[in-house]
Protein backbone atom coordinates (compact mmCIF):
# COMPACT_ATOMS: atom_id res chain seq x y z
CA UNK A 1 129.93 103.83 126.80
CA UNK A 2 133.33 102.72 127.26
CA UNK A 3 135.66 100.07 125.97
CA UNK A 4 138.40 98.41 128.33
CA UNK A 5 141.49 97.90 125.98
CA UNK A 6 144.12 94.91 127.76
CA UNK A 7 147.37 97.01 128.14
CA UNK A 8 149.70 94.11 127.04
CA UNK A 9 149.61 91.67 123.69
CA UNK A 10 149.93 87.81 123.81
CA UNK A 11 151.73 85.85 121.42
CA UNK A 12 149.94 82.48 120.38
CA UNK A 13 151.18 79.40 121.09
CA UNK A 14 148.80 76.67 120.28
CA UNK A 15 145.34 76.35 119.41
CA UNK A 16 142.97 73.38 119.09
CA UNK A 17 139.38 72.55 119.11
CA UNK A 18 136.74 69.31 119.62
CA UNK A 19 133.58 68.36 118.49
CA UNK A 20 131.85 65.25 119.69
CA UNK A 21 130.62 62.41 117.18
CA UNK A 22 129.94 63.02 113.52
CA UNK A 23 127.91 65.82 112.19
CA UNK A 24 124.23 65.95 112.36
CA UNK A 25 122.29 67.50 109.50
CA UNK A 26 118.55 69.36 109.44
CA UNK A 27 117.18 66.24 108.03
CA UNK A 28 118.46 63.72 110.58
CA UNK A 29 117.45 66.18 113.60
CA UNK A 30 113.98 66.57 112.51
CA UNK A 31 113.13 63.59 112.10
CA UNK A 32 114.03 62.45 115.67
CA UNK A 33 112.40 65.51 117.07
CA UNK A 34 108.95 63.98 114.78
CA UNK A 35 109.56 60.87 116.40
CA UNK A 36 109.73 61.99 120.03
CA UNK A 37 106.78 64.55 119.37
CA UNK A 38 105.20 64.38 115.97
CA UNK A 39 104.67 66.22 112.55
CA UNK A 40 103.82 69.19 113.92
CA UNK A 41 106.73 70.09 115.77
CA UNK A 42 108.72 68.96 113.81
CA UNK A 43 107.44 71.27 110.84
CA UNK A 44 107.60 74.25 113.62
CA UNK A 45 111.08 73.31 113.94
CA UNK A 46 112.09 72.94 110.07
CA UNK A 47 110.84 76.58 109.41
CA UNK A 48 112.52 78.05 112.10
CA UNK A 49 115.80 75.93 111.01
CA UNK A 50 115.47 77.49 107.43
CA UNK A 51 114.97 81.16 108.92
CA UNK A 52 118.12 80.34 110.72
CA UNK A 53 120.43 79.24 107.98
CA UNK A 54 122.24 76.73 110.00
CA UNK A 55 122.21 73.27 108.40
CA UNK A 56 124.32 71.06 110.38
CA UNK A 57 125.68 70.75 114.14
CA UNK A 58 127.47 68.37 116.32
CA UNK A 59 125.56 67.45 119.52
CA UNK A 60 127.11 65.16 122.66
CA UNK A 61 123.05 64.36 123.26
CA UNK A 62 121.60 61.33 122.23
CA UNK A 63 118.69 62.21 120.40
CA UNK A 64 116.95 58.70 120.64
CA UNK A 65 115.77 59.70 124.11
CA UNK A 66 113.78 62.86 125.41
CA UNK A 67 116.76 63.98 127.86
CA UNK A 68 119.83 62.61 128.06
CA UNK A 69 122.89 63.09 129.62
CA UNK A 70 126.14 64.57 127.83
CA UNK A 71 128.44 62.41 126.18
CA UNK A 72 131.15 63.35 125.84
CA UNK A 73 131.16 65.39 128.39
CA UNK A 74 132.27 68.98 128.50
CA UNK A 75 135.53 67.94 130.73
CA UNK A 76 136.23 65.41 128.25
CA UNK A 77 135.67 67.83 125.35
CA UNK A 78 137.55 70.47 127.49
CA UNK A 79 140.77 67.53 128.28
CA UNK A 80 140.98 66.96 124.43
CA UNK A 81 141.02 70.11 123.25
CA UNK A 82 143.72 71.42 125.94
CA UNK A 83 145.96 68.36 125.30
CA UNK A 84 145.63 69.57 121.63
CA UNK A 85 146.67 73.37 121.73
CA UNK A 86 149.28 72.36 124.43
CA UNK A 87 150.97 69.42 121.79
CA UNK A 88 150.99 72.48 118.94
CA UNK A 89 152.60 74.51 121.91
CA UNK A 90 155.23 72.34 122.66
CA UNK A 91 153.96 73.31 126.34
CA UNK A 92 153.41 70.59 129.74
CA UNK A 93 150.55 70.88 131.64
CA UNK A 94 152.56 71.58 134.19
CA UNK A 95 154.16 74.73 133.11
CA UNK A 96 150.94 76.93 132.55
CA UNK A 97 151.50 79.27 135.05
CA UNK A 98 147.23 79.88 135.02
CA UNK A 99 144.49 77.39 133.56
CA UNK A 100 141.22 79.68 132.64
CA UNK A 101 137.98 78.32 131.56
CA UNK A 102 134.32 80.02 130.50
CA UNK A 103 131.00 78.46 129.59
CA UNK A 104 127.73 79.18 130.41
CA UNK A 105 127.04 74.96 130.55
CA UNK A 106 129.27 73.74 132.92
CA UNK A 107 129.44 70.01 133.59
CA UNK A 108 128.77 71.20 137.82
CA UNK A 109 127.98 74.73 139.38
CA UNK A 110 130.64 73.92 141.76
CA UNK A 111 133.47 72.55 141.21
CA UNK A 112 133.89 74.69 137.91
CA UNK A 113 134.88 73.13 134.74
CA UNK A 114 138.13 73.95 134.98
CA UNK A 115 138.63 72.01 138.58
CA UNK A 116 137.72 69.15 136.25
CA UNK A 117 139.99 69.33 134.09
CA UNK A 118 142.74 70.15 136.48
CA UNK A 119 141.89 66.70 137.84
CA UNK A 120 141.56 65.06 134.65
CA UNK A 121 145.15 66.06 133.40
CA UNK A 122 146.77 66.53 136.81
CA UNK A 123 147.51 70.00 136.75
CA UNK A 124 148.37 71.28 140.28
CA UNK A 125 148.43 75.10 139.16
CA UNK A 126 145.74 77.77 139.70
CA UNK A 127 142.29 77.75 137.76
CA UNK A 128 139.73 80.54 137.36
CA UNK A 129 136.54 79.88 135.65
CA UNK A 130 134.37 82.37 134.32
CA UNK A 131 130.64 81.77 133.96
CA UNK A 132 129.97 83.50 130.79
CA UNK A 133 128.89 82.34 127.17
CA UNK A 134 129.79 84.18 123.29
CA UNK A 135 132.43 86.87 125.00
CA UNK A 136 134.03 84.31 127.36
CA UNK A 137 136.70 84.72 125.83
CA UNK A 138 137.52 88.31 125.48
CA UNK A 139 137.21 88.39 129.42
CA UNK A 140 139.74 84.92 129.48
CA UNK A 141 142.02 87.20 127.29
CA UNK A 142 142.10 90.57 129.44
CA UNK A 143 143.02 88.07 132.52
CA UNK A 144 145.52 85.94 130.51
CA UNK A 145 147.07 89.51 129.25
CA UNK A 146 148.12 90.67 132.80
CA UNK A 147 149.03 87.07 133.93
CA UNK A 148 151.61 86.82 131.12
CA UNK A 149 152.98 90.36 131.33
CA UNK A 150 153.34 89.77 135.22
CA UNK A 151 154.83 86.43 135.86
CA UNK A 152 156.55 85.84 132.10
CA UNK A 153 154.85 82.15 131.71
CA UNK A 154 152.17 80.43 129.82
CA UNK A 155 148.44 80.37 130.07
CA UNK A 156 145.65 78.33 128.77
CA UNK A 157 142.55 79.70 128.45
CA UNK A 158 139.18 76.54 127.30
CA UNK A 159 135.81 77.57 126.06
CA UNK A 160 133.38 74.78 126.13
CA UNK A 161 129.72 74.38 125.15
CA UNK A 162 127.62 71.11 125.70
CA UNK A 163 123.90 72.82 126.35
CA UNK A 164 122.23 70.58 123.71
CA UNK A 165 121.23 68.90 126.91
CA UNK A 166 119.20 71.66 127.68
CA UNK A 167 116.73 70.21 125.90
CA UNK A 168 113.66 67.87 126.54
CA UNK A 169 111.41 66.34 123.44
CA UNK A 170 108.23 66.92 125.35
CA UNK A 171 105.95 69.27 123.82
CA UNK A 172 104.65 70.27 127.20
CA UNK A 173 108.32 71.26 127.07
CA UNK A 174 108.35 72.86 124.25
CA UNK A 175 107.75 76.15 123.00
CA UNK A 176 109.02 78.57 120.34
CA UNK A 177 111.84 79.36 122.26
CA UNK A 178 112.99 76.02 122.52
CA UNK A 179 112.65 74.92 119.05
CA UNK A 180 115.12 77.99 118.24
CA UNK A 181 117.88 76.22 120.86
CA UNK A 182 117.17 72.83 118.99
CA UNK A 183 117.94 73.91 115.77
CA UNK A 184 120.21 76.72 116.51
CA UNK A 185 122.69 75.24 119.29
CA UNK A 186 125.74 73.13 118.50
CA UNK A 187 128.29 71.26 120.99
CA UNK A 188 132.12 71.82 121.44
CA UNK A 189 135.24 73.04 122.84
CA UNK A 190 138.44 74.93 122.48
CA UNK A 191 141.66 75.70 123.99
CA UNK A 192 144.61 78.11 123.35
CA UNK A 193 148.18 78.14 124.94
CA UNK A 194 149.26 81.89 124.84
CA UNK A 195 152.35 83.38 126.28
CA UNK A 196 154.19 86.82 127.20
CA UNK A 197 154.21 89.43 123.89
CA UNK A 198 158.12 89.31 123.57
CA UNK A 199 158.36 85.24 123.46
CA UNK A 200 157.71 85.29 119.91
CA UNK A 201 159.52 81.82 119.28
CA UNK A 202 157.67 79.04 118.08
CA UNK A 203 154.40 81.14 118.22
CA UNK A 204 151.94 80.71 115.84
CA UNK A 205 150.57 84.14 115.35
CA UNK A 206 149.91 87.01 117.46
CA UNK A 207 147.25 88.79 119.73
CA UNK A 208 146.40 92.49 119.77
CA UNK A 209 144.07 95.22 120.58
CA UNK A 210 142.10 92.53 123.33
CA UNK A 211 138.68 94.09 124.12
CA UNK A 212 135.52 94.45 125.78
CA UNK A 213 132.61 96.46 126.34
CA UNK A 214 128.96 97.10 127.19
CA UNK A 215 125.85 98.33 126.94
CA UNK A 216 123.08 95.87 129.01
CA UNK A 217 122.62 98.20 132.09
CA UNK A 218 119.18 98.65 132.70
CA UNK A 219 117.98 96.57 129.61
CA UNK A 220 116.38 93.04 129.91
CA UNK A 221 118.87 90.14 128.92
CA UNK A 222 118.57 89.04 125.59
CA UNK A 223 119.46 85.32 126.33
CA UNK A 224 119.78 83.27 129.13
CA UNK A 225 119.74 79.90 131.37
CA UNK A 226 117.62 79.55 134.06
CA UNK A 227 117.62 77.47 136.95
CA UNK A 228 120.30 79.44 139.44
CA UNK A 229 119.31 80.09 143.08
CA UNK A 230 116.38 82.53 142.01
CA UNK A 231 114.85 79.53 140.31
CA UNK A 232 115.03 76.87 142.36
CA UNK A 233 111.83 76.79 143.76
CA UNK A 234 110.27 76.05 140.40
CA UNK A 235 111.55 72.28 140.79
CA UNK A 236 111.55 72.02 136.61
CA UNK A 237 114.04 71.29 133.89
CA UNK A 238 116.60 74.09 133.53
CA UNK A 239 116.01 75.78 130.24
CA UNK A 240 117.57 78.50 127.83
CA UNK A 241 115.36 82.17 127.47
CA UNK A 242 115.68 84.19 123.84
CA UNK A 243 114.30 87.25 124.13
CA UNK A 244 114.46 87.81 120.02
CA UNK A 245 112.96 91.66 119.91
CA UNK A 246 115.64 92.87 122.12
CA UNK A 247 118.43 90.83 120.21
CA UNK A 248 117.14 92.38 116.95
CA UNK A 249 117.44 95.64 118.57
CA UNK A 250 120.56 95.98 120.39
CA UNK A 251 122.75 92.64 118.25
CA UNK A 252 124.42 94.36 115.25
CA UNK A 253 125.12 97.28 117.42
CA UNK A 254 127.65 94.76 119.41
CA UNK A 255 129.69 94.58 115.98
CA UNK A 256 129.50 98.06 114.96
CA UNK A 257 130.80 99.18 118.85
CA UNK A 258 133.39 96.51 118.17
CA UNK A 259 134.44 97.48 114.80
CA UNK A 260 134.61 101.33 116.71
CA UNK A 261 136.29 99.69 119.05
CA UNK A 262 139.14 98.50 116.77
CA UNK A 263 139.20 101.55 114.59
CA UNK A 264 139.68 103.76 117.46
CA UNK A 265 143.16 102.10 117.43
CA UNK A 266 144.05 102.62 114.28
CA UNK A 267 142.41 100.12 112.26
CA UNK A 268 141.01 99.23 109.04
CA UNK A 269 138.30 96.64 107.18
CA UNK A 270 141.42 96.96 104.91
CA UNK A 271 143.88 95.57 106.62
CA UNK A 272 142.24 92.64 107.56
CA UNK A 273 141.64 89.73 105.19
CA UNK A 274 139.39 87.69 106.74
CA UNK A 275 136.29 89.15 109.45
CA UNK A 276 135.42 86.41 112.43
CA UNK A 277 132.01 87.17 114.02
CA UNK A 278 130.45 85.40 116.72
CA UNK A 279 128.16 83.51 114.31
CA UNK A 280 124.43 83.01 115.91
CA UNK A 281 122.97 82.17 112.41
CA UNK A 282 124.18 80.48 109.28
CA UNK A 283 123.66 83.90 107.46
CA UNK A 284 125.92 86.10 108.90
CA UNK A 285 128.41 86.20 106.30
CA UNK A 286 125.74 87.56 104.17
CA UNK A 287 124.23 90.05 106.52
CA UNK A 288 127.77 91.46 108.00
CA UNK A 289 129.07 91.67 104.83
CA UNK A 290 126.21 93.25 103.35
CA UNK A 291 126.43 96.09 106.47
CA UNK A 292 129.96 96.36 106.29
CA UNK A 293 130.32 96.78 102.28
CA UNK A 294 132.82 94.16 101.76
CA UNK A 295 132.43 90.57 100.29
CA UNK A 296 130.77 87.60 102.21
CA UNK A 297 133.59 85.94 101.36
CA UNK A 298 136.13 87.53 104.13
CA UNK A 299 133.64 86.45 106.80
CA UNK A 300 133.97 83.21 108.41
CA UNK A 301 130.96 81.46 108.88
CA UNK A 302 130.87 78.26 110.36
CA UNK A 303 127.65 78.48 112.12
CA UNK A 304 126.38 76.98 109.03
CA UNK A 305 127.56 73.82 109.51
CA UNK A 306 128.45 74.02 113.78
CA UNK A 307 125.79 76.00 115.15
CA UNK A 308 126.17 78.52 117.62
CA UNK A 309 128.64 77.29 119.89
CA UNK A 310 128.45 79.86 122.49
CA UNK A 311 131.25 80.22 124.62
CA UNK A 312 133.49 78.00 122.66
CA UNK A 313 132.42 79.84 119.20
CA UNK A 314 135.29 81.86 118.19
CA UNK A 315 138.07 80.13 119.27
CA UNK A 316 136.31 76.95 117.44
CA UNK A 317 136.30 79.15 114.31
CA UNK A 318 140.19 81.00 114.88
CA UNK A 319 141.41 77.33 114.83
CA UNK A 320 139.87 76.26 111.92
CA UNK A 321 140.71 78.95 110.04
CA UNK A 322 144.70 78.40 111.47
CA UNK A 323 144.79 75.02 110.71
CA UNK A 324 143.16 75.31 107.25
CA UNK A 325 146.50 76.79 106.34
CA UNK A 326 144.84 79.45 104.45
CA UNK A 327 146.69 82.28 106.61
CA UNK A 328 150.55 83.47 105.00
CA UNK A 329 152.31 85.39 107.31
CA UNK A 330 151.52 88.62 107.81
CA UNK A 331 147.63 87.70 107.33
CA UNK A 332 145.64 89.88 110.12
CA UNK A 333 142.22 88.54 111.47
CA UNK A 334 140.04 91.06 113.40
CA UNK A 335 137.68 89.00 115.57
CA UNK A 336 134.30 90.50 116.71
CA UNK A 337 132.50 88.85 119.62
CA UNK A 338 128.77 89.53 120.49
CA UNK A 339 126.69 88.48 123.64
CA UNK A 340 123.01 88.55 123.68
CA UNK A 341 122.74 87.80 127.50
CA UNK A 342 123.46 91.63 128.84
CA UNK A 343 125.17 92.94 125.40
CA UNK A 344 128.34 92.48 125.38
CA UNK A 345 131.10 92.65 122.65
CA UNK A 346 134.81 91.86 123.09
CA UNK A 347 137.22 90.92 120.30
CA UNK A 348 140.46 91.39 119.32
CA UNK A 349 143.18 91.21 116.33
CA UNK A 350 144.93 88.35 115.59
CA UNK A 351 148.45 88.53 113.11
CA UNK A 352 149.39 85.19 111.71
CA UNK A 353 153.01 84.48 111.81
């Protein structure tokens, strides 16, 4: 069971984040989903929301219709986010020596995302895109890590979500499964500028002890979106799979391998004054707080009122919590990503400047 450690820091140089339209809470989503396919989904639906804990969400699907297209779109989302953590940089477009994008709901299979938004902001630099939802970004910042330490320039790295589209109010659609995505699911993107370790001017914080292991061989995925080649055939709607037993089995093992992970270097809940989970349910302050002995309070949870936001979830959450301007300096953050689809977890620390 082993844990791939980046050999080189980053140093953070911007960090922004969008949500589309205003927020939508339990009561407002219901009632659409009653109106598209009556009481008795919609009560399905409520008591799964309450199990949940997550009371609020921003989607970029209208919810008048049964399907609808995104809007904004993830590129969109993606372009005004970037444009964001690049203005807090004090970085151009054009000197990123590497744009990097992951989601697991891109706006086409081909070209990625992050060909989009090359276009979008005229960017005539190298892109990689990784296909990959709640650890996206531990695997953006073991890539980033090497780039930096190699050719001494700036890279962005863009997480973006939109799979509230995933969704059709048709209760032949519908089953259990579903109504967890409804309820569960929120829209949005982020983007970070970071740069080489040493260029500690103008940087915001810094970013240590990157990440990422494990343990889905041979097990059945917990989570995941149908509808690549091996599904073609089925000529339906492309929808996400929760396998729940198997995330309840093998999910808060993904933050106590992380939490190894990061002691193994040295580490301690001590040092640390706020926790930053991949947050799947509006509870898991509670719960990780509860397993880790320390108070609720020191774990960020925004899932409450976002949702999960998947690939885009914890750099949604680190720039909330920067811009709050609740860090001082010195203020370390360990962050402690989890991914359902083949187990995953990938974090790292983050030191507020």
């Amino acid at each position: 069971m082993a844990v791939k450690f980046a050999k080189h820091s980053l140093s953070l140089k911007g960090i922004d984040h969008a949500l589309p339209h205003d927020n939508i809470d339990n009561e407002y989503l219901l009632e659409k989903l009653k109106q598209q396919c009556g009481l008795l989904t919609a009560r399905k639906a409520k008591a799964i929301a309450r199990r949940m804990g997550i009371e609020g969400r921003h989607l970029c699907r209208d919810l008048n219709v049964a399907t609808s297209r995104p809007s904004p779109t993830s590129i969109e989302l993606s372009v005004q986010a970037l444009n964001g953590a690049l203005l807090a940089a004090d970085v151009e477009i054009s000197e990123l020596d590497y744009l990097l994008s992951h989601t697991c709901t891109p706006h086409t299979q081909v070209p990625p995302n992050a060909a989009w938004v090359a276009d979008k902001l005229s960017y005539h630099g190298p892109y990689l895109e990784l296909r990959q939802a709640c650890t996206g970004f531990a695997n953006g910042l073991q890539i980033a890590s090497s780039f930096c330490a190699v050719n001494q320039q700036p890279v962005a790295i863009v997480g973006c979500e939109t799979g509230s589209v995933y969704f059709d109010m048709d209760n032949q659609f519908i089953d259990t499964e579903q109504l967890v995505n409804y309820v569960q699911m929120g829209d949005g993107a982020a983007a970070v500028v970071l740069a080489p370790a040493e260029q500690l001017a103008g940087s915001i914080g810094t970013i240590s002890d990157i990440y990422l292991g494990h343990i889905g061989v041979g097990k059945e995925a917990g989570f995941y979106l149908d509808s690549g080649s091996n599904d073609v055939a089925n000529k339906q709607m492309a929808r996400f799979h929760h396998n729940t037993q198997a995330v309840r089995q093998q999910g808060s093992q993904l933050f106590e391998l992380g939490l190894a992970a990061l002691q193994s270097r040295g580490h301690h809940l001590d040092d640390f004054r706020f926790i930053l989970p991949h947050q799947a349910n509006g509870h898991i302050d509670r719960l990780l707080g509860d397993a880790l002995s320390i108070e609720s309070s020191r774990i960020i949870n925004d899932a409450k009122s976002l949702g999960n936001l998947g690939s885009a979830a914890i750099w949604v959450s680190l720039a909330k919590l920067i811009n709050s301007g609740v860090l001082n300096a010195g203020d370390k953050v360990m962050i402690l990503g989890a991914e359902a689809t083949k187990y995953l977890y990938g974090g790292f620390v983050y030191q507020h400047l």
